[in-house]
Protein backbone atom coordinates (compact mmCIF):
# COMPACT_ATOMS: atom_id res chain seq x y z
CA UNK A 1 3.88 -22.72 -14.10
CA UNK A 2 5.48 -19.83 -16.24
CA UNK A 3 7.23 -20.51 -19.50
CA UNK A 4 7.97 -19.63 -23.31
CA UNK A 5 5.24 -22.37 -24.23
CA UNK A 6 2.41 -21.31 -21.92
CA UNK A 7 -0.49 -20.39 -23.58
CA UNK A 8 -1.52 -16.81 -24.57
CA UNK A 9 -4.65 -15.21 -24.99
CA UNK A 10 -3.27 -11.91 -27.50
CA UNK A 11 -4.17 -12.32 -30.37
CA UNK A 12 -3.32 -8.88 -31.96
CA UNK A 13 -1.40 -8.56 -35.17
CA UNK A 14 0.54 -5.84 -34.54
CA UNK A 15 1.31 -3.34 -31.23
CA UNK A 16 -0.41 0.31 -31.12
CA UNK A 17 -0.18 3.08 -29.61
CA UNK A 18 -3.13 1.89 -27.88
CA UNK A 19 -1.91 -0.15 -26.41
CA UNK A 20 0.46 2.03 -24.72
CA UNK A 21 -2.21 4.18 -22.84
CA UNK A 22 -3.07 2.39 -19.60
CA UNK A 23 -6.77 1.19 -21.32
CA UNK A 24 -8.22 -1.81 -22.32
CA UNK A 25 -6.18 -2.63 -25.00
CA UNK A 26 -2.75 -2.30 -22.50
CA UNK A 27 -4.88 -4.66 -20.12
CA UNK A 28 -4.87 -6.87 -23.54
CA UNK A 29 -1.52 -6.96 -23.81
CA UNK A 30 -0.12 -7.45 -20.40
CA UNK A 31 -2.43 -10.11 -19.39
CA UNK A 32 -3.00 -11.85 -22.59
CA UNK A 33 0.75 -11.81 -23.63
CA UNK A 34 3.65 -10.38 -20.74
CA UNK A 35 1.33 -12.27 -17.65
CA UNK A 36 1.46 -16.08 -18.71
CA UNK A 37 4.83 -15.88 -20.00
CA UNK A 38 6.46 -14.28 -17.58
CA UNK A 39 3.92 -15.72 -14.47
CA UNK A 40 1.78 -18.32 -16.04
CA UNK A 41 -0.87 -20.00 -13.50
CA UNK A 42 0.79 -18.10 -10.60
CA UNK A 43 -0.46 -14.89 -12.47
CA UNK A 44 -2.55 -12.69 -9.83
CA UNK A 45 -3.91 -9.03 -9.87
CA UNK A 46 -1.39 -6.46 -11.18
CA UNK A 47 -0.63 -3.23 -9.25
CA UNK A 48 1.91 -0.96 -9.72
CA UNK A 49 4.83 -2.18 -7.59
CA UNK A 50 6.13 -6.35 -6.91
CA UNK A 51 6.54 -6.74 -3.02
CA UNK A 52 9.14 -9.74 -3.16
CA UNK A 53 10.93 -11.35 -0.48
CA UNK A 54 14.85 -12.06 0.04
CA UNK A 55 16.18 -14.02 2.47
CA UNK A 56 13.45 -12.91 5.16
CA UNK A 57 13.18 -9.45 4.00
CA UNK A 58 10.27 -8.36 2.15
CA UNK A 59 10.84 -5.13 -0.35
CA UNK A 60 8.56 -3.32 -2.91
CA UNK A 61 10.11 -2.98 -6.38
CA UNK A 62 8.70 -1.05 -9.60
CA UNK A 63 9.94 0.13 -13.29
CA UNK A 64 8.75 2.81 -15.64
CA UNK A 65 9.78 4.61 -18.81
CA UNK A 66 8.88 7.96 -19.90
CA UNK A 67 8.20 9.23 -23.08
CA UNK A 68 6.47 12.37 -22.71
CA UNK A 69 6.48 15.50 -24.85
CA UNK A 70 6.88 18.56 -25.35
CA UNK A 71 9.86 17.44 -22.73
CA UNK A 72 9.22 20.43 -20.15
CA UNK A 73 5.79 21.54 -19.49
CA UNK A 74 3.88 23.89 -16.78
CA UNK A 75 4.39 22.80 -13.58
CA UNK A 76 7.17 20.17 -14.26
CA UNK A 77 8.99 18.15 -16.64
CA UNK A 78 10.18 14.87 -18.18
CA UNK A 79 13.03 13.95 -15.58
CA UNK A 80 11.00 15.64 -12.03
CA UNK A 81 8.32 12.99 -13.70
CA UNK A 82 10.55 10.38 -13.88
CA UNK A 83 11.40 10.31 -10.26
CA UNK A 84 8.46 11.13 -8.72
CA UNK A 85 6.33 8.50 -10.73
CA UNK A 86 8.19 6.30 -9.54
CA UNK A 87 8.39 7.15 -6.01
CA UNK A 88 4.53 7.06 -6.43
CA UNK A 89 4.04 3.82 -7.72
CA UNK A 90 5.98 2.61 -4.68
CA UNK A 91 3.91 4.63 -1.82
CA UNK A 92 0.85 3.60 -3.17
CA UNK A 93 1.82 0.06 -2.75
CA UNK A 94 2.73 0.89 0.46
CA UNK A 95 6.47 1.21 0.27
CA UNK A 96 8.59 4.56 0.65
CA UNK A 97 11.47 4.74 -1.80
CA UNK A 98 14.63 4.04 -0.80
CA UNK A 99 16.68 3.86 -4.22
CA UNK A 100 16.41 4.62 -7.98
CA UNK A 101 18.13 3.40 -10.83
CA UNK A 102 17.94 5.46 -14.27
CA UNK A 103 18.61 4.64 -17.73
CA UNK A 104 18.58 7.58 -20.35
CA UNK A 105 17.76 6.76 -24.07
CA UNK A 106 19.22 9.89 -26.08
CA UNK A 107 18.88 11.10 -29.16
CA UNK A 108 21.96 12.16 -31.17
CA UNK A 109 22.35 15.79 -31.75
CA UNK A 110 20.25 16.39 -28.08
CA UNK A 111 21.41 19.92 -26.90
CA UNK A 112 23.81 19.02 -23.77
CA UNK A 113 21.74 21.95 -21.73
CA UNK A 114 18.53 20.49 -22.28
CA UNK A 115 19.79 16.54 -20.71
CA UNK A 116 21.60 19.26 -18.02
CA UNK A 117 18.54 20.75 -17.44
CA UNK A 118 16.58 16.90 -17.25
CA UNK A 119 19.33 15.59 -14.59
CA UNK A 120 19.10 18.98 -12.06
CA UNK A 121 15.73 18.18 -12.43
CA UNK A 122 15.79 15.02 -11.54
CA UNK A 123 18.32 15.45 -9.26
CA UNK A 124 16.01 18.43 -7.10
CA UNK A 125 12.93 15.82 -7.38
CA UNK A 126 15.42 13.30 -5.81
CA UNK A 127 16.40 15.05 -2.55
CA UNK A 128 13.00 16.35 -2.50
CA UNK A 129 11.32 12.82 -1.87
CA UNK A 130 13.59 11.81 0.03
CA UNK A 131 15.23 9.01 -2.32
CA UNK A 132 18.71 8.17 -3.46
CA UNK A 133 19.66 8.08 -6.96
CA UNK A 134 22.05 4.90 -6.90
CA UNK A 135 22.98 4.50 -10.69
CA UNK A 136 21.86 4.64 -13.98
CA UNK A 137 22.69 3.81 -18.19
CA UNK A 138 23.17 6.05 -21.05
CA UNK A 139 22.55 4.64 -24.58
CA UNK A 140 22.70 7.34 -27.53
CA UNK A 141 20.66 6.18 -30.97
CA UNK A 142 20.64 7.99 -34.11
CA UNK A 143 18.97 11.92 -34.83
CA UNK A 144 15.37 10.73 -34.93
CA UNK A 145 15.07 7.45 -33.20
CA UNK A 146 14.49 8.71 -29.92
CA UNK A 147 12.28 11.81 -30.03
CA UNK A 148 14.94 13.97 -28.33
CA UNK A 149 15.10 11.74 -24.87
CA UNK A 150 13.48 8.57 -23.35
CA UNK A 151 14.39 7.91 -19.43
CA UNK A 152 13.43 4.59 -17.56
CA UNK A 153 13.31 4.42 -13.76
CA UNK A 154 13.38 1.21 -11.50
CA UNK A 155 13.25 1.80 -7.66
CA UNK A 156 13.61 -0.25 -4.88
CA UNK A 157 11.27 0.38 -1.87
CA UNK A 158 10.76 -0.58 2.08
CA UNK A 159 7.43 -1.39 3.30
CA UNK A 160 5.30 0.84 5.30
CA UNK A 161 4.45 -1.02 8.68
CA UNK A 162 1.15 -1.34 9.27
CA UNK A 163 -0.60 -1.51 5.78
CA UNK A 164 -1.36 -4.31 3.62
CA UNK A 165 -2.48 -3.50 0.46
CA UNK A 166 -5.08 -5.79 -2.10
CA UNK A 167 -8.08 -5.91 -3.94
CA UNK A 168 -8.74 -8.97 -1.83
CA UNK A 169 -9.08 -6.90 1.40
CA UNK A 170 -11.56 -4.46 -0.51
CA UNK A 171 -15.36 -4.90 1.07
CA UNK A 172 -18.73 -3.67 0.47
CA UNK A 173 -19.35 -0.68 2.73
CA UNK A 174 -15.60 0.78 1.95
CA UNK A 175 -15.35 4.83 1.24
CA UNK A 176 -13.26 6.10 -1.89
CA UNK A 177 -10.70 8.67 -1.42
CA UNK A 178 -9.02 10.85 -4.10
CA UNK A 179 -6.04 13.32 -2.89
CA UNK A 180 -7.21 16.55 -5.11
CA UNK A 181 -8.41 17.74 -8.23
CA UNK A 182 -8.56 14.88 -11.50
CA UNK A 183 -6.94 15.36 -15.01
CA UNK A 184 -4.32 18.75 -14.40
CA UNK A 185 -1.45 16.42 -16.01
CA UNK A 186 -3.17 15.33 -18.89
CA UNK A 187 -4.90 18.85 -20.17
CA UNK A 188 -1.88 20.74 -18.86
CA UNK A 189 0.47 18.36 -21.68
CA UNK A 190 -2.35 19.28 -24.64
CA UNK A 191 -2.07 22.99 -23.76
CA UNK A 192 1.16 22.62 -24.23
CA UNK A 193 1.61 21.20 -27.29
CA UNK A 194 -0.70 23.65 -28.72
CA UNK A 195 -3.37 21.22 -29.61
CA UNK A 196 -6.05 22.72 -27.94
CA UNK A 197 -6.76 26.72 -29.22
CA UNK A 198 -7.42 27.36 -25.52
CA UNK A 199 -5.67 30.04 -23.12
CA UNK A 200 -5.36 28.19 -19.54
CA UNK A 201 -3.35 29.00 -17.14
CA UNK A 202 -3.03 25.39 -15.65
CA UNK A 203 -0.29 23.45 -14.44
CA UNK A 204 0.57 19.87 -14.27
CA UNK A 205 0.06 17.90 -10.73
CA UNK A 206 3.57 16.14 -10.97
CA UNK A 207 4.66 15.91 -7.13
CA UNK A 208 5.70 12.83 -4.64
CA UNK A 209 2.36 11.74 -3.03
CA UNK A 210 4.55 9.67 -0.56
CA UNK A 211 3.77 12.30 2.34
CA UNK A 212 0.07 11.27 1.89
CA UNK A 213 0.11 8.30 1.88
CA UNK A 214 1.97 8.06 5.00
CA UNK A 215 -0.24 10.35 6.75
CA UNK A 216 -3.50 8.34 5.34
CA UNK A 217 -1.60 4.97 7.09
CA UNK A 218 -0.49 6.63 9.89
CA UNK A 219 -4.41 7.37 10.50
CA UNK A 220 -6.22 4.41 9.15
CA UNK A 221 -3.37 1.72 9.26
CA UNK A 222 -4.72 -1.94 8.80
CA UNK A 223 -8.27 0.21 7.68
CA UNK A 224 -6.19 0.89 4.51
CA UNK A 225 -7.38 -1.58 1.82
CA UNK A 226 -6.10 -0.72 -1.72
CA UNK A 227 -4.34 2.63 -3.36
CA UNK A 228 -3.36 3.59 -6.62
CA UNK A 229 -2.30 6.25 -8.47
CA UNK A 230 -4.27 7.14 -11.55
CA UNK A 231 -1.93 7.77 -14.30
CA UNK A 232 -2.89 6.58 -17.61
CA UNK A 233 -6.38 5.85 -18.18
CA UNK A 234 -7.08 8.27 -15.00
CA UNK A 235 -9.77 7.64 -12.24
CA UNK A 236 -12.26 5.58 -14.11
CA UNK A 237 -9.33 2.86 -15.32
CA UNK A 238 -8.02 2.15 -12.05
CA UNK A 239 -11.09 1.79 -10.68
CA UNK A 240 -12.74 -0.34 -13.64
CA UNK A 241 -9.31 -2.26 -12.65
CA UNK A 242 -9.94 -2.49 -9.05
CA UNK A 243 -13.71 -3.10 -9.38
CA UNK A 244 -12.76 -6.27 -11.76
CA UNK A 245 -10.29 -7.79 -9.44
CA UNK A 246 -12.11 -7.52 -6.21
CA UNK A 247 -15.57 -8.21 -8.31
CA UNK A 248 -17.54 -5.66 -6.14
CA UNK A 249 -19.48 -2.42 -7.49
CA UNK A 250 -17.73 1.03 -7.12
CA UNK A 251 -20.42 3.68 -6.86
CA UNK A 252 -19.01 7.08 -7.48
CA UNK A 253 -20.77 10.57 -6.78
CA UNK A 254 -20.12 12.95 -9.53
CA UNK A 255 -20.63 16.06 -7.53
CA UNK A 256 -18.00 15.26 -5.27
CA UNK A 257 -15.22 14.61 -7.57
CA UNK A 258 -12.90 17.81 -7.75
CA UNK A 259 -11.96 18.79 -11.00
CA UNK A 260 -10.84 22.51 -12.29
CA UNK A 261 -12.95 24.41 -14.52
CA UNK A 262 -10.21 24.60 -16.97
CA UNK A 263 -9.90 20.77 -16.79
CA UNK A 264 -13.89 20.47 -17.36
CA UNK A 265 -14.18 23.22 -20.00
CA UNK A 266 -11.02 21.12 -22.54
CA UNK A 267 -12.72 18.13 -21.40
CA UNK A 268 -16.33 18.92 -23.04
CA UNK A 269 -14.45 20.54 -25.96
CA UNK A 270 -12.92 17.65 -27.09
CA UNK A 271 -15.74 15.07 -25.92
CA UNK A 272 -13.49 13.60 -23.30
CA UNK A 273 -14.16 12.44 -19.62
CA UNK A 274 -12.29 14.03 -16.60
CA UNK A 275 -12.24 10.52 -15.00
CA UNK A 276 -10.04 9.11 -18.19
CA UNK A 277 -7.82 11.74 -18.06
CA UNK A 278 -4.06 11.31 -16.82
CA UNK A 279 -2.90 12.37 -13.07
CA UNK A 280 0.95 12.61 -12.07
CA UNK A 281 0.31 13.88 -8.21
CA UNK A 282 -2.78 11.89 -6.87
CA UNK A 283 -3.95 9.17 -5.69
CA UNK A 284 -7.13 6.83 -4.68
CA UNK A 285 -7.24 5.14 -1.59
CA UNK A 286 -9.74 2.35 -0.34
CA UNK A 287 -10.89 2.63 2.73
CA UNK A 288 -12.69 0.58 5.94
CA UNK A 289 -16.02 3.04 6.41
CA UNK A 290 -14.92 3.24 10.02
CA UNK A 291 -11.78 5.35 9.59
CA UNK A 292 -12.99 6.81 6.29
CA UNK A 293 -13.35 10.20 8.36
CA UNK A 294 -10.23 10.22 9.97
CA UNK A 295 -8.29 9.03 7.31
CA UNK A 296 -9.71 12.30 5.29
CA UNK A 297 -9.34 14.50 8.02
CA UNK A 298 -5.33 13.38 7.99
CA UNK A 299 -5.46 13.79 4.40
CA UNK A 300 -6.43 17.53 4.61
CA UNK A 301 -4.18 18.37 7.70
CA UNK A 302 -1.39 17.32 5.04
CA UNK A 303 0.49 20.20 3.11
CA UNK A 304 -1.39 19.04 -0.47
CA UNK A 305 -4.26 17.32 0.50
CA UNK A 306 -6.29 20.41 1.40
CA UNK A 307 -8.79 19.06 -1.82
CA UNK A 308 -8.57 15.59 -0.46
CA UNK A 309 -12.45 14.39 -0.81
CA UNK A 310 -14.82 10.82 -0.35
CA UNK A 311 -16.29 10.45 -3.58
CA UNK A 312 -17.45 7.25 -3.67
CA UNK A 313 -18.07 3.35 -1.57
CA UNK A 314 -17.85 0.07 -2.45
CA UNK A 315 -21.00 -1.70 -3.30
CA UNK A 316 -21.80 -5.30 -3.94
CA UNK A 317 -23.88 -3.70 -7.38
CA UNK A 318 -22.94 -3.20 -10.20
CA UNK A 319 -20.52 -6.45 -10.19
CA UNK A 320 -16.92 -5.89 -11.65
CA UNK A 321 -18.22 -1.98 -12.69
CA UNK A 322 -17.88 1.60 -11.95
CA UNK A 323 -21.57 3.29 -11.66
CA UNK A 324 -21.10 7.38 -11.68
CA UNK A 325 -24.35 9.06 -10.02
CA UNK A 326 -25.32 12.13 -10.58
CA UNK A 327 -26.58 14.83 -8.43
CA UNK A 328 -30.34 14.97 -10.00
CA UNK A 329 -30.53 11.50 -9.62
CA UNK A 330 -29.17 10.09 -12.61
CA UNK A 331 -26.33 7.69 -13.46
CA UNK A 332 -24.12 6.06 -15.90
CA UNK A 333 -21.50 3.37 -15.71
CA UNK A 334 -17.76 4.17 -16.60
CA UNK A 335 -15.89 2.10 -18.70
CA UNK A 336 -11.84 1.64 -18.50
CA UNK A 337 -9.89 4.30 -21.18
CA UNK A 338 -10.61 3.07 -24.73
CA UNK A 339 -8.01 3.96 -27.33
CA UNK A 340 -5.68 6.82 -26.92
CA UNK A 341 -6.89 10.02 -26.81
CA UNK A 342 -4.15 11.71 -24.89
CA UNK A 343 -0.71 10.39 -26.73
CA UNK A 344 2.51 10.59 -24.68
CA UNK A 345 1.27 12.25 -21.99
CA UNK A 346 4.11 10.51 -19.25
């Protein structure tokens, strides 16, 4: 039952920018106001792709918008992002991209090299992941409405054979993966907007993870319970997320979580946690304890995944939480992203 008279649990005067940032207050929104309306009772656990079926044939479908600034940043920009987000958010649902649709929201007075400059990108990111661009929209709005240039992405995927991917399937005993070092993106965007008085050079992580991914299934296949990649709200929200919907314990081990120095020296400047912090080019991966080790040996044979490390297991305790310890024997639990701390960072 789905409807415009279902009943809604967001109560919220008015939308802010929290509630943009991947946290607890987006989980507000999107299950307390855009789940029953648009799903109702049928409403399960949200991931970052639909897998729907048409006449027989079962496809992977996802949509994203990107706001980011300053618009081009170390190690990538706003249109590269665009495409390879998206082609992300489809491998990690187990689907490889087959097509991408784009829609450009542009600001009046835009210089026409700096949308050039956005669509080579994009372009280049395209061919480089192996997807077709198949069409796109162009609305202009007036000098100031539009922060220079918006760009939303919808892409169409095909299944990976083999893989089957839910927080159902998740069981005690399971080993966590992460691809590489946590939280490049979202320091590498401060630095450079100049709101951190720190010299770095860092760059951001933006890159397809789709060659991965296909190397974790082609290892671990059915052993493959659950990815995602940790964008907004970084490592801990996705796997507060995970740990709510499967309602196991996720017990991570600090020591073995990579993270750059630069990463961890902004991070304790500005009181901030590594494991909230935004990721463009990595992802987590649940997996069966029995082909934990081959599954991470494929991930390091891949060009990329040299950093790929366990850093955690599924646990029936803590229920529904995320329990970091620590490698003199302490430990704290992890809460999903609270606020925004990081502001247009994708």
């Amino acid at each position: 039952m789905a409807g415009p008279n279902f009943k809604i649990s967001f109560r919220e005067p008015q939308i802010e920018m929290a509630h943009g940032a991947g946290g607890k207050a987006s989980r507000r929104l999107v299950e307390g106001l855009f789940a029953p309306l648009f799903f109702g009772s049928s409403a399960g656990p949200l991931g970052d792709a639909a897998h729907i079926q048409i006449n027989g044939t079962r496809i992977a479908m996802t949509t994203d918008s990107f706001v980011v600034q300053p618009l081009r940043f170390p190690g990538g920009s706003i249109g590269e992002l665009a495409i390879n987000g998206t082609v992300n958010d489809l491998a990690v649902s187990g689907a490889k991209a087959e097509a991408i649709v784009v829609t450009y929201v542009l600001e009046a007075g835009l210089p026409t090299e700096v949308l050039e400059a956005e669509v080579r990108a994009m372009a280049l990111a395209a061919e480089e992941a192996g997807v077709r661009i198949a069409g796109g929209d162009t609305k202009v709005v007036e000098h100031g409405k539009a922060d220079r240039m918006y760009i939303t992405t919808t892409g169409i995927g095909r299944l990976l054979p083999g893989v089957e991917i839910s927080p159902q399937s998740v069981r005690p005993g399971d080993k966590v993966l992460l691809s590489g070092p946590i939280g490049d993106h979202g320091i590498t965007i401060l630095l450079a907007r100049g709101d951190l008085d720190m010299e770095a050079e860092l760059l951001s992580d933006t890159r397809s993870v789709l060659p991965l991914v296909q190397a974790l299934v082609s290892a671990a296949g059915a052993g493959v319970r659950w990815m995602r990649d940790p964008t907004r709200g970084g490592v801990a929200t996705s796997l507060n997320e995970l740990a709510r919907d499967c309602g196991h314990g996720i017990v991570l081990f600090e020591e073995e979580i990579p993270v750059r120095d630069t990463v961890r020296g902004a991070c304790e400047l500005l009181g901030l946690d590594p494991l909230h912090i935004a990721n463009e080019g990595q992802f987590l991966a649940i997996v069966s304890s029995e082909h934990a080790e081959t599954a991470l040996r494929a991930l390091r044979a891949t060009p990329g995944g040299e950093e790929a490390k366990m850093i955690g297991e599924i646990r029936e305790q803590p229920e529904c939480a995320v329990l970091v310890t620590t490698l003199y024997g302490g430990s704290r639990l992890v809460d999903m992203l609270v606020g925004d701390p990081l502001p247009r960072i994708c």
